[in-house]
Structure formats: structure tokens, C-alpha cells
Protein backbone atom coordinates (compact mmCIF):
# COMPACT_ATOMS: atom_id res chain seq x y z
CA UNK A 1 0.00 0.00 0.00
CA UNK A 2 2.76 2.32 0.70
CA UNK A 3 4.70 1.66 -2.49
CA UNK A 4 2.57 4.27 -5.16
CA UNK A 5 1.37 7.87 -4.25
CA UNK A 6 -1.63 7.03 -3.84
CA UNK A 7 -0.95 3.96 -1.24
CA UNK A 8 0.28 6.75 0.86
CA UNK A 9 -2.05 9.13 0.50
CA UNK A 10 -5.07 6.35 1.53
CA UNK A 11 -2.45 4.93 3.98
CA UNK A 12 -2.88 8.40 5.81
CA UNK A 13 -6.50 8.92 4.91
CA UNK A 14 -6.94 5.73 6.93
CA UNK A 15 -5.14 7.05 9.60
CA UNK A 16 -6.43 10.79 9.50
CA UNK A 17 -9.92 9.18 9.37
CA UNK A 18 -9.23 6.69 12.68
CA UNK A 19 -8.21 9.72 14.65
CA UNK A 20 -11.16 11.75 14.08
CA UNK A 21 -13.41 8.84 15.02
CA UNK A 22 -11.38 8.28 18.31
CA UNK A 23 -11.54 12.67 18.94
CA UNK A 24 -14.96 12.51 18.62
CA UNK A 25 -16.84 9.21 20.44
CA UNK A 26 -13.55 8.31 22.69
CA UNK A 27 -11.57 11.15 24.00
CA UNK A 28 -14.94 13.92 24.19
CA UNK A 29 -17.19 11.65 25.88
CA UNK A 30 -14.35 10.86 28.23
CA UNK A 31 -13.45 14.97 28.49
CA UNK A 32 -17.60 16.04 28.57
CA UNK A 33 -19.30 12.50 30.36
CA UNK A 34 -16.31 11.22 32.64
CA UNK A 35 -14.27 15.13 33.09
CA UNK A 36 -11.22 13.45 31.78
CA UNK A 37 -10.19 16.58 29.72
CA UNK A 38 -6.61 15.49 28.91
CA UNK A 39 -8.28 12.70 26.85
CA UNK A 40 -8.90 15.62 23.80
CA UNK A 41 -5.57 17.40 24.68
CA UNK A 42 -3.55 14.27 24.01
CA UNK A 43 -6.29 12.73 20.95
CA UNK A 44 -6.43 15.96 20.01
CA UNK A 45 -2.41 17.06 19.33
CA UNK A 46 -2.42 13.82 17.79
CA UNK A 47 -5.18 13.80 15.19
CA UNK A 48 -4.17 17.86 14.42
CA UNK A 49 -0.40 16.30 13.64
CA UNK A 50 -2.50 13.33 11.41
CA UNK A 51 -4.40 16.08 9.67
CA UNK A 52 -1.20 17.91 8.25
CA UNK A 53 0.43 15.09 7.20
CA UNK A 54 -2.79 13.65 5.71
CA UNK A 55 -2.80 17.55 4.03
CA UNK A 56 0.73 16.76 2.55
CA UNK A 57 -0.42 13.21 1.15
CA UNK A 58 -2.95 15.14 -0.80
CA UNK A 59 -0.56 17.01 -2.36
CA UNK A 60 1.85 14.62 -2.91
CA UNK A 61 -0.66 12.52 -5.34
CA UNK A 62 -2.28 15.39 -6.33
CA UNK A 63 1.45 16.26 -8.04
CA UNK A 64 2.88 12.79 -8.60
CA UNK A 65 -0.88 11.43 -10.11
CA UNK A 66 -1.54 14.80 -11.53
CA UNK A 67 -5.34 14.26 -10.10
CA UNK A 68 -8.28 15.55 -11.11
CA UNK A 69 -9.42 18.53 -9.28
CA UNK A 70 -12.37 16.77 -7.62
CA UNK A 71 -10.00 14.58 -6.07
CA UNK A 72 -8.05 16.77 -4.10
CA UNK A 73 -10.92 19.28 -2.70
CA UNK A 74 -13.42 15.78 -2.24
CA UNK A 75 -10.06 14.36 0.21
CA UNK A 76 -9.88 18.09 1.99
CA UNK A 77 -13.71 17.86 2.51
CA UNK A 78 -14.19 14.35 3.69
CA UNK A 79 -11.49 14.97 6.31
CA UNK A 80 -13.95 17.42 8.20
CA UNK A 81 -16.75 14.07 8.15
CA UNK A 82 -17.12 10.90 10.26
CA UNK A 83 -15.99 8.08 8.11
CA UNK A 84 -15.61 10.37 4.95
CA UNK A 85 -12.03 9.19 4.58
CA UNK A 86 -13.20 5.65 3.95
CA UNK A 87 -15.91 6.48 2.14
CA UNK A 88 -13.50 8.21 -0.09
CA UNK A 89 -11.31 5.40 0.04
CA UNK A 90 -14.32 3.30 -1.36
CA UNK A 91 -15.26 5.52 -4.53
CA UNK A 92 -10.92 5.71 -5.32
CA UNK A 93 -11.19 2.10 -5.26
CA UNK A 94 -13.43 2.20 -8.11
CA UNK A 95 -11.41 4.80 -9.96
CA UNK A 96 -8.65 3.90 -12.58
CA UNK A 97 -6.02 5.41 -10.27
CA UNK A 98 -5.83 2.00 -8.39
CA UNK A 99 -4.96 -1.09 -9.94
CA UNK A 100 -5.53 -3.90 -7.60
């Protein structure tokens, strides 16, 4: 997965996309339910260092794929979504820029 721009850039999508999911129904129930608020301080630095490098994937297979433009701004918007990364993941899949 790791070997092609685009292995990277889902390799990190997949990453990105588990942090968010742990931010928001593991570390701010723990913060808001059980007052655990160094749950989101440490989830939180965490996911915001996932999210830049997940940034820099994008534009490293935007350049090396040369990408259509509806690839790049759908990976920037699906990072902002619960499970948009893999759903993302899933239509790429189906795209010719993975040959599996």
C-alpha cells in the first residue's frame, strides 16, 4: 500500500480518518461525560499532527498522479466528516487510479 502515491495518501486517509473517530466518540465523551479533559488534549495534538500530514499526502498525489481537481478538494472535505475518509477510500477504489 505504501509503495505508489496514492498507497500513501489512503495509507494516511486511513489514519487521519481513525483519529477523528477516536476525537470525537472516545476522547470527548471521556473529556464532557467522565471530566477526563486530557483525553482531547492528548487525541487531540495527535489527530491535528495526522491532519497535516494527511494535508501533505494530498498534495503529494495530487502532483505525482496529476489528479483531477475533484480529487483533491473531495479528500480536503471528507477529512472534516465521520468516516468520509473511507468512504473516499471506497469511490478511489473504483477509480482507474488504483490497480488492484
Amino acid at each position: 500500500m505504501l509503495k505508489t502515491a496514492i498507497g500513501k495518501f489512503r495509507f494516511m486517509g486511513f489514519v487521519e480518518g481513525i483519529s477523528l473517530l477516536v476525537l470525537l466518540f472516545i476522547a470527548m465523551p471521556l473529556k464532557y461525560g467522565m471530566d477526563i479533559p486530557q483525553a482531547v488534549t492528548i487525541v487531540g495534538a495527535l489527530h491535528g499532527i495526522f491532519f497535516i500530514l494527511y494535508i501533505f499526502a494530498i498534495l503529494y498525489a495530487t502532483m505525482k498522479v496529476n489528479w483531477a481537481v475533484k480529487w483533491g478538494v473531495s479528500a480536503i472535505a471528507v477529512a472534516f466528516v465521520p468516516f468520509g475518509n473511507f468512504i473516499l477510500d471506497y469511490y478511489l477504489k473504483k477509480s482507474q487510479y488504483i490497480k488492484e
